[in-house]
PDB file of N, CA and C in Angstrom:
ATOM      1  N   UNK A   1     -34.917 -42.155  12.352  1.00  0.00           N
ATOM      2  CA  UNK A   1     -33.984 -43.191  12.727  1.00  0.00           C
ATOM      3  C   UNK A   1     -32.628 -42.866  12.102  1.00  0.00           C
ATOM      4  N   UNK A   2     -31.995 -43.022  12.946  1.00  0.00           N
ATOM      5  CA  UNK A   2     -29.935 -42.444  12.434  1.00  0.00           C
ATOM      6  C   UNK A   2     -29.406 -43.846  13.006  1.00  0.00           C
ATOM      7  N   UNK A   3     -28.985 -44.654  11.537  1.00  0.00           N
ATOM      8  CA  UNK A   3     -28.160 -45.914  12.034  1.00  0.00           C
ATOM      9  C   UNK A   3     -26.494 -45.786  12.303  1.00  0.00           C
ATOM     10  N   UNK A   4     -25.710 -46.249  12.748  1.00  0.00           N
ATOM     11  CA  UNK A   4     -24.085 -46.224  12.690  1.00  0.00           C
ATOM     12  C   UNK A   4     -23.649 -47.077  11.664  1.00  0.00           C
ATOM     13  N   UNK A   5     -22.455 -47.400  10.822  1.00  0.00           N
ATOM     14  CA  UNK A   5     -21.786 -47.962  10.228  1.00  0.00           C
ATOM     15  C   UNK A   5     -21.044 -48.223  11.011  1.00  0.00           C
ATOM     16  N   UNK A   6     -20.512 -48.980  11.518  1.00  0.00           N
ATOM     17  CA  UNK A   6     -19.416 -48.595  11.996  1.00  0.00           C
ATOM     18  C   UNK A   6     -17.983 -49.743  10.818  1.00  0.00           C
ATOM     19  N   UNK A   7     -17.148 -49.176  10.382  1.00  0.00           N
ATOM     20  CA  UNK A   7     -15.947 -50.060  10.092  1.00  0.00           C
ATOM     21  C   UNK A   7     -14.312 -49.190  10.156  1.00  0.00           C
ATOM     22  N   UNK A   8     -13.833 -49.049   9.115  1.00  0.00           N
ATOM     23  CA  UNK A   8     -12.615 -48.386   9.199  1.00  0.00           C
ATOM     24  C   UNK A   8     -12.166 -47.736   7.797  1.00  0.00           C
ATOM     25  N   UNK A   9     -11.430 -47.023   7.645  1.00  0.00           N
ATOM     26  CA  UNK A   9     -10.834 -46.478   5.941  1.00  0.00           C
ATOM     27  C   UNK A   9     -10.000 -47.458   5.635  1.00  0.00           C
ATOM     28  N   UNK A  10     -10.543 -47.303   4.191  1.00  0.00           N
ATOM     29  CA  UNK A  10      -9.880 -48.502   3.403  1.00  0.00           C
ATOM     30  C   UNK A  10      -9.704 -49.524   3.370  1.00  0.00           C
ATOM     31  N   UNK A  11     -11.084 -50.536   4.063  1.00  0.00           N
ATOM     32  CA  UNK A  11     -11.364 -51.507   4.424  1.00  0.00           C
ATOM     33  C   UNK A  11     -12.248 -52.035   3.017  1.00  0.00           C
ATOM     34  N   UNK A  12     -12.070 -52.730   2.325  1.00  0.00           N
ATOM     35  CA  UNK A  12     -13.236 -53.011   1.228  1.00  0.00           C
ATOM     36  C   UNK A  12     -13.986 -53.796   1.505  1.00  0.00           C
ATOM     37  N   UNK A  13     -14.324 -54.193   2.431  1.00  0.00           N
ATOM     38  CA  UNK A  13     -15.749 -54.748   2.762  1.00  0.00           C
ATOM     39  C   UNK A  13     -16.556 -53.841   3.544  1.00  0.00           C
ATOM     40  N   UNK A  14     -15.709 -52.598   4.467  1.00  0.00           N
ATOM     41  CA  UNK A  14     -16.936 -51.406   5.019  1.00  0.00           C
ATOM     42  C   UNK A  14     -16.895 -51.065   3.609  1.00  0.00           C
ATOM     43  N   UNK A  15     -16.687 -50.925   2.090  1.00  0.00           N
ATOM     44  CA  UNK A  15     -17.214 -49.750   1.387  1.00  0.00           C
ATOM     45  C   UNK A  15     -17.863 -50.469   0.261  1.00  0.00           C
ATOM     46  N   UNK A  16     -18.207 -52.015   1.011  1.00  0.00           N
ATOM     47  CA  UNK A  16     -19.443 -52.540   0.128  1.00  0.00           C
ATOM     48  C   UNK A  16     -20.562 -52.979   0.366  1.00  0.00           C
ATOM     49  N   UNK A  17     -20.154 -52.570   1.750  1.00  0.00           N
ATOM     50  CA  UNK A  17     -21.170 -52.510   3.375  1.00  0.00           C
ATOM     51  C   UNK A  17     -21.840 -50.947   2.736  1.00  0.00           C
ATOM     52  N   UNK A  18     -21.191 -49.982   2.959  1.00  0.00           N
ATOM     53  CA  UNK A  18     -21.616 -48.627   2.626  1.00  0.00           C
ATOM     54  C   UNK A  18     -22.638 -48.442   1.535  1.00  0.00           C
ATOM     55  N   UNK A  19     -22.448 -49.572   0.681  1.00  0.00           N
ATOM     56  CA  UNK A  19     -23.250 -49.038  -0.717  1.00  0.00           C
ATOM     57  C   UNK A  19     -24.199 -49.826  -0.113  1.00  0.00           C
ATOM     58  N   UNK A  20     -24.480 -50.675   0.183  1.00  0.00           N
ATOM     59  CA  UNK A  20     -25.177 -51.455   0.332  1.00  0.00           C
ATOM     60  C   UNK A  20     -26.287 -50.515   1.283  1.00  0.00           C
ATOM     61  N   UNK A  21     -25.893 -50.679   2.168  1.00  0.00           N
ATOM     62  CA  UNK A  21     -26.641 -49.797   2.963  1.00  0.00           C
ATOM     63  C   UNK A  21     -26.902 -48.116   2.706  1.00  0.00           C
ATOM     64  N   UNK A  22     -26.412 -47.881   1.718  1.00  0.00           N
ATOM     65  CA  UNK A  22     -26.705 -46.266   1.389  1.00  0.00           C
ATOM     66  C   UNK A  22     -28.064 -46.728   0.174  1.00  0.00           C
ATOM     67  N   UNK A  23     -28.303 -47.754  -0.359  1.00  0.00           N
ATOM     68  CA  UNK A  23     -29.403 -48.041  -1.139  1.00  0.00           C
ATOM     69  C   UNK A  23     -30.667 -48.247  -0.123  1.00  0.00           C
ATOM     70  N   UNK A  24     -30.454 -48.261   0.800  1.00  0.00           N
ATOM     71  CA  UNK A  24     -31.934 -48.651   1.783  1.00  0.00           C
ATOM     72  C   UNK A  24     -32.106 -47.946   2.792  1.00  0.00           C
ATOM     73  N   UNK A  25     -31.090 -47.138   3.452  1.00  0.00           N
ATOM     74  CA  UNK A  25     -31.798 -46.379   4.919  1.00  0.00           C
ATOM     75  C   UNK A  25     -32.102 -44.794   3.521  1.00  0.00           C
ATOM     76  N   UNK A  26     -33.379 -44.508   3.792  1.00  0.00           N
ATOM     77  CA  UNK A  26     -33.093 -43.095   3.157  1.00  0.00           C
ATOM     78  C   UNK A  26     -32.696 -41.321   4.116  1.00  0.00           C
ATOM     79  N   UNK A  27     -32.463 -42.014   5.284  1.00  0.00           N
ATOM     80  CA  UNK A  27     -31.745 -40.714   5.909  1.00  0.00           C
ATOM     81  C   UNK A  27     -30.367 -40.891   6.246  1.00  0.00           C
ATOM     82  N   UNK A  28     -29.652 -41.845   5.408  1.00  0.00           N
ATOM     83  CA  UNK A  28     -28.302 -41.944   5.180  1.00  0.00           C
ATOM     84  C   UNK A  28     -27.974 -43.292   6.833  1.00  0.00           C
ATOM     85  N   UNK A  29     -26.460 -42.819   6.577  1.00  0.00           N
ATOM     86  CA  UNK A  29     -26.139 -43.474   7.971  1.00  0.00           C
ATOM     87  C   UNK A  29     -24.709 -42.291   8.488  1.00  0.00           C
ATOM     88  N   UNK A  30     -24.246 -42.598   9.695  1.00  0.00           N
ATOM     89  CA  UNK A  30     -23.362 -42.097  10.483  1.00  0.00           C
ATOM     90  C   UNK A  30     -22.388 -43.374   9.697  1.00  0.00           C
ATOM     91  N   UNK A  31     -21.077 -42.789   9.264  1.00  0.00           N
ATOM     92  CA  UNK A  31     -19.833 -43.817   9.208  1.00  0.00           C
ATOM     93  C   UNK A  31     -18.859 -43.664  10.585  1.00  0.00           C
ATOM     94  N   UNK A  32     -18.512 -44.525  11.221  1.00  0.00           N
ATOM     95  CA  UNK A  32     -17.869 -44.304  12.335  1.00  0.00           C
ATOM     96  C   UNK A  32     -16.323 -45.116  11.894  1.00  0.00           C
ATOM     97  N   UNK A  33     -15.342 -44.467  11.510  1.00  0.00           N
ATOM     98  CA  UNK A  33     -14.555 -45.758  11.934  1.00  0.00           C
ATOM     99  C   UNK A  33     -14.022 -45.532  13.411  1.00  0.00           C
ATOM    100  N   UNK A  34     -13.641 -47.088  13.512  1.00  0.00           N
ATOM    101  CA  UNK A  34     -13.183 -47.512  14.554  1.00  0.00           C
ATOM    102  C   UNK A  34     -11.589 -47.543  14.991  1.00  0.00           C
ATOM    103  N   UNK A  35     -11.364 -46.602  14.543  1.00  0.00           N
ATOM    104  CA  UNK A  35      -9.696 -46.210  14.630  1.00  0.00           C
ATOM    105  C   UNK A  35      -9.860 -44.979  15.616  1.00  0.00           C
ATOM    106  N   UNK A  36     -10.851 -44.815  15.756  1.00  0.00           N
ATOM    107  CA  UNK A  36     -11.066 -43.271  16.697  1.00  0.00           C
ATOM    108  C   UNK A  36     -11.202 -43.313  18.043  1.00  0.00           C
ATOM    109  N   UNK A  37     -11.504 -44.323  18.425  1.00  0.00           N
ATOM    110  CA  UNK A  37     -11.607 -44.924  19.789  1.00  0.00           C
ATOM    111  C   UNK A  37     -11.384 -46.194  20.020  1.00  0.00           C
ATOM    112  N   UNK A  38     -10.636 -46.224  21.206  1.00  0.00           N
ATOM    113  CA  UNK A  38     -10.624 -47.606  21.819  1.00  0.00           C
ATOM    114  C   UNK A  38     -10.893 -48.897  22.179  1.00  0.00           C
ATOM    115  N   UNK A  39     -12.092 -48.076  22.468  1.00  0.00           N
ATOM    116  CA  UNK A  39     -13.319 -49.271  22.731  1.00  0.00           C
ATOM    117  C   UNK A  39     -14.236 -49.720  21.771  1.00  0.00           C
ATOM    118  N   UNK A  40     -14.055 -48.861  20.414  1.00  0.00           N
ATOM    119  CA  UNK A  40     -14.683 -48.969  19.005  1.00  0.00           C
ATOM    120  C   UNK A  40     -14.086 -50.158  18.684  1.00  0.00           C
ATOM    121  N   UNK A  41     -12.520 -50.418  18.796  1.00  0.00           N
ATOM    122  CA  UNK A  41     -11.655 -51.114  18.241  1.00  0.00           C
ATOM    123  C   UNK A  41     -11.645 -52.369  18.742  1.00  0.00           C
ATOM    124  N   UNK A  42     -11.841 -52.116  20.590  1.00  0.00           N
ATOM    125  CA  UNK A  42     -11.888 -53.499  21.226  1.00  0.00           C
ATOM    126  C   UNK A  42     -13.274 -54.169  21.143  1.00  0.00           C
ATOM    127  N   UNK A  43     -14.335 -53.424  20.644  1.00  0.00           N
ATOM    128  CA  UNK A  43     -15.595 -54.388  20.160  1.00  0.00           C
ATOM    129  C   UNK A  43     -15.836 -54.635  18.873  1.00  0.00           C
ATOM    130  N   UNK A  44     -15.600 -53.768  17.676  1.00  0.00           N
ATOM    131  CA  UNK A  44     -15.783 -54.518  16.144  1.00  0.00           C
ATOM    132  C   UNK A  44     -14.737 -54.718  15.031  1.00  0.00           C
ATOM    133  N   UNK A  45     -13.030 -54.836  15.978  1.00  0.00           N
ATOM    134  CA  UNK A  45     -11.986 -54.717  15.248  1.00  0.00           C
ATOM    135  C   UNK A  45     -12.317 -55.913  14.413  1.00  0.00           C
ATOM    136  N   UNK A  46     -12.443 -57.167  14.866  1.00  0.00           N
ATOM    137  CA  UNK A  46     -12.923 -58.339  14.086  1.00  0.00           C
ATOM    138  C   UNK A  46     -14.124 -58.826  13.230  1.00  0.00           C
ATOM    139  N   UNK A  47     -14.537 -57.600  13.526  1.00  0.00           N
ATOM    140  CA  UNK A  47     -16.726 -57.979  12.982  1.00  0.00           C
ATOM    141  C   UNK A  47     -16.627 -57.118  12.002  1.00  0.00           C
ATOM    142  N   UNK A  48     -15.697 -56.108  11.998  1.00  0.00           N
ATOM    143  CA  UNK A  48     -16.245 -54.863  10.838  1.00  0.00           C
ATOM    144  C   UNK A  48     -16.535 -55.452   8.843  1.00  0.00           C
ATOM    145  N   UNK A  49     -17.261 -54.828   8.964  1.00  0.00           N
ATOM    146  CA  UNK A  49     -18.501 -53.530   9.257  1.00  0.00           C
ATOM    147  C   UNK A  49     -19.714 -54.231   9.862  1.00  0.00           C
ATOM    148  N   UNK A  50     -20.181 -53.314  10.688  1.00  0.00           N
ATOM    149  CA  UNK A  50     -21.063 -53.679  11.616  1.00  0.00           C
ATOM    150  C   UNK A  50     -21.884 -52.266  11.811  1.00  0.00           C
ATOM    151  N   UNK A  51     -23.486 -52.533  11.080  1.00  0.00           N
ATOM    152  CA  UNK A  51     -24.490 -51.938  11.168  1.00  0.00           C
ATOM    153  C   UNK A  51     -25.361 -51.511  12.578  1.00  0.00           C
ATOM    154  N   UNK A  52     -25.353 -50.476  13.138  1.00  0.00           N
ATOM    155  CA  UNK A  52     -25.800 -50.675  14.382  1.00  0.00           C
ATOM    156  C   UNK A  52     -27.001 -49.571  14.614  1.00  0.00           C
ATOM    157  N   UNK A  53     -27.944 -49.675  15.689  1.00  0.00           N
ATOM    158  CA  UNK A  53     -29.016 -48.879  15.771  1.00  0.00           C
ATOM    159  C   UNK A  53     -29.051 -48.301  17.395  1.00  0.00           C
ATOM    160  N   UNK A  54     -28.394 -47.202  17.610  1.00  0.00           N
ATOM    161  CA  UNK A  54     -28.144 -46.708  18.622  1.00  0.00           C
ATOM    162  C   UNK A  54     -29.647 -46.893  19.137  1.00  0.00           C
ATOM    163  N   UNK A  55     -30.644 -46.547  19.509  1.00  0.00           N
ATOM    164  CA  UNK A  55     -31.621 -46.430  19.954  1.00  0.00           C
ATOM    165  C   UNK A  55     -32.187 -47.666  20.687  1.00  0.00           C
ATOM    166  N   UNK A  56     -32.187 -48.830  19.988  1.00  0.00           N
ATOM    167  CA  UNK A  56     -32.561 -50.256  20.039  1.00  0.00           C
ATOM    168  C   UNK A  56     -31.163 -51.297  20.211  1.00  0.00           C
ATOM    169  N   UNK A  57     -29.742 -50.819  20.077  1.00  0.00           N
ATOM    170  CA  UNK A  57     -28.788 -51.327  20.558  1.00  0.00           C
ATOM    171  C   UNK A  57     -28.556 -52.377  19.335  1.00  0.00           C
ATOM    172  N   UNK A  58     -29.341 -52.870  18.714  1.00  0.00           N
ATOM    173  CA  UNK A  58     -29.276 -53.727  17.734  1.00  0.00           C
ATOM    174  C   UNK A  58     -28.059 -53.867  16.723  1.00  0.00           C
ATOM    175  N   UNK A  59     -27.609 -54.674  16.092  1.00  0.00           N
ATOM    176  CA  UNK A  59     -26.653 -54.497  15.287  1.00  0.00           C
ATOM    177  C   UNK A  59     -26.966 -55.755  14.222  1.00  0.00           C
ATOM    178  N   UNK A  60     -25.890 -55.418  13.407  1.00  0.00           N
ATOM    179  CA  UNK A  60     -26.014 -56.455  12.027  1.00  0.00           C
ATOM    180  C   UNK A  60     -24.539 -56.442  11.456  1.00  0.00           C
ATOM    181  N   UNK A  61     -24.495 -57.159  11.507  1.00  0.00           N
ATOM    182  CA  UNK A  61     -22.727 -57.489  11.034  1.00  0.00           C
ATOM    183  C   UNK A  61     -22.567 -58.452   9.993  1.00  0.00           C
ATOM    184  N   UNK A  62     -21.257 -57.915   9.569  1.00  0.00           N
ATOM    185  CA  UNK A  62     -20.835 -58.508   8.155  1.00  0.00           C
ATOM    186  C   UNK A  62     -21.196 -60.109   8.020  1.00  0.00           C
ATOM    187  N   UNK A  63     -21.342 -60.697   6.954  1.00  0.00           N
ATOM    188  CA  UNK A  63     -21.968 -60.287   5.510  1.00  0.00           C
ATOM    189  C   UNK A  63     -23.299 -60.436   5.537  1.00  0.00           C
ATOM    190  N   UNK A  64     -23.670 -59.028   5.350  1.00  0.00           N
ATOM    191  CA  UNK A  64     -25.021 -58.867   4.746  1.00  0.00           C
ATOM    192  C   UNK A  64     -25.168 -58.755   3.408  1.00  0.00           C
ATOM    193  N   UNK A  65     -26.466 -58.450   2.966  1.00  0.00           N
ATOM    194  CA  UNK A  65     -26.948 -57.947   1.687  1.00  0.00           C
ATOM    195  C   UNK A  65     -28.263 -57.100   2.079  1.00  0.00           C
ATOM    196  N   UNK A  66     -28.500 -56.762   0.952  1.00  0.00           N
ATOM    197  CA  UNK A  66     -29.635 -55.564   0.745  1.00  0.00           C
ATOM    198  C   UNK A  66     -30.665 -55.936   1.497  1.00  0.00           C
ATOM    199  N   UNK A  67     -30.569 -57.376   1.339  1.00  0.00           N
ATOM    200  CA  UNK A  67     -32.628 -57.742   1.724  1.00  0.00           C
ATOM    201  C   UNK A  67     -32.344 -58.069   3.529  1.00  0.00           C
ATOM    202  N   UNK A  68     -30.820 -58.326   3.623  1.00  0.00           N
ATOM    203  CA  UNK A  68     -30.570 -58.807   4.884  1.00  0.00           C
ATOM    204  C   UNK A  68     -31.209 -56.862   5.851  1.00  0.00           C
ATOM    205  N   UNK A  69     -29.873 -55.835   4.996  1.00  0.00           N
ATOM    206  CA  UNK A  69     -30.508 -54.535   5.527  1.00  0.00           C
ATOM    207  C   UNK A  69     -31.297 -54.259   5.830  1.00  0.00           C
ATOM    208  N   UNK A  70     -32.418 -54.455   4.706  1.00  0.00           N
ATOM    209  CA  UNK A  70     -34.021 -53.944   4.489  1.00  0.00           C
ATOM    210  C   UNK A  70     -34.473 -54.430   5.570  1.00  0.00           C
ATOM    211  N   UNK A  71     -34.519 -55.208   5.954  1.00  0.00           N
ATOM    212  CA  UNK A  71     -34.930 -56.553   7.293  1.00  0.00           C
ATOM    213  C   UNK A  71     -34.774 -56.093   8.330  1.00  0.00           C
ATOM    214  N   UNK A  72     -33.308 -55.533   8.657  1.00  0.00           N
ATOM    215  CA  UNK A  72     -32.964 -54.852  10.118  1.00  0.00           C
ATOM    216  C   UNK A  72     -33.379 -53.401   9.992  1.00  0.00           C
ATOM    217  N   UNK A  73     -33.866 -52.876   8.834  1.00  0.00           N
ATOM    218  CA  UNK A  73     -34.032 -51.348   9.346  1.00  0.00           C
ATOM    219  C   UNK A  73     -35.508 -51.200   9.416  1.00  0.00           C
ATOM    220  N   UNK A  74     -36.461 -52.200   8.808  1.00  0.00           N
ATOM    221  CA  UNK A  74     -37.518 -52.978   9.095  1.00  0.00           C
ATOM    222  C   UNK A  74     -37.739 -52.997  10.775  1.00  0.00           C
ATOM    223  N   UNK A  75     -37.077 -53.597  11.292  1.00  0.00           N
ATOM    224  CA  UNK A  75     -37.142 -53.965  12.417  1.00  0.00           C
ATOM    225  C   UNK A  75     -36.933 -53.433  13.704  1.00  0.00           C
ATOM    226  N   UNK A  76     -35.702 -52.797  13.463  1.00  0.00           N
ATOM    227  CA  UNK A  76     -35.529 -51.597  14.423  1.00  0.00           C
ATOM    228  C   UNK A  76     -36.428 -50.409  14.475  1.00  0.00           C
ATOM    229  N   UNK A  77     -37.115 -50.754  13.179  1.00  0.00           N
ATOM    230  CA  UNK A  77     -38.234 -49.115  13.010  1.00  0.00           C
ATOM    231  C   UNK A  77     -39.583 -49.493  13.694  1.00  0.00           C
ATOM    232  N   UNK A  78     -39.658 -51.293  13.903  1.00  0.00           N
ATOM    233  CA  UNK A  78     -40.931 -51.653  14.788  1.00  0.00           C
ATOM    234  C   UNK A  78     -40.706 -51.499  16.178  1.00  0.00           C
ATOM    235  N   UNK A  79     -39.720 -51.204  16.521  1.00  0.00           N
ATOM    236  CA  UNK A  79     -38.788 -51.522  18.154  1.00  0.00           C
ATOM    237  C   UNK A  79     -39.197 -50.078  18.809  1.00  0.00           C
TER     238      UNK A  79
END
């Protein structure tokens, strides 16, 4: 399973999103920011950071915590 991050540089809530989530997926994640595309920007310019599971489409958006993570990567791994 390869989740997305998606947020932006120098955003301090993607880089407390990041830790957060670098303590629980153990095959890391993809960081995407959303300055790179368009349509990145016109769907999570307002939500970022926003956890997402390409496979299952699923997402999880700000504010989480650890147990909130554990939960969605839980879940997407039953999907």
């Amino acid at each position: 399973m390869r989740l997305i991050l998606f947020g932006t540089f120098g955003c301090h809530l993607c880089e407390q999103a990041e830790v957060i989530v670098s303590t629980c997926v153990p095959d890391g994640v993809d960081y995407v920011d959303i300055a790179e595309q368009e349509q990145w920007q016109e769907r999570y310019a307002v939500r970022i950071p926003v956890l997402y599971d390409p496979e299952t489409k699923q997402e999880l958006g700000w504010p989480f915590d650890l147990a909130e993570v554990e939960d969605f990567v839980c879940r997407v791994a039953r999907m």
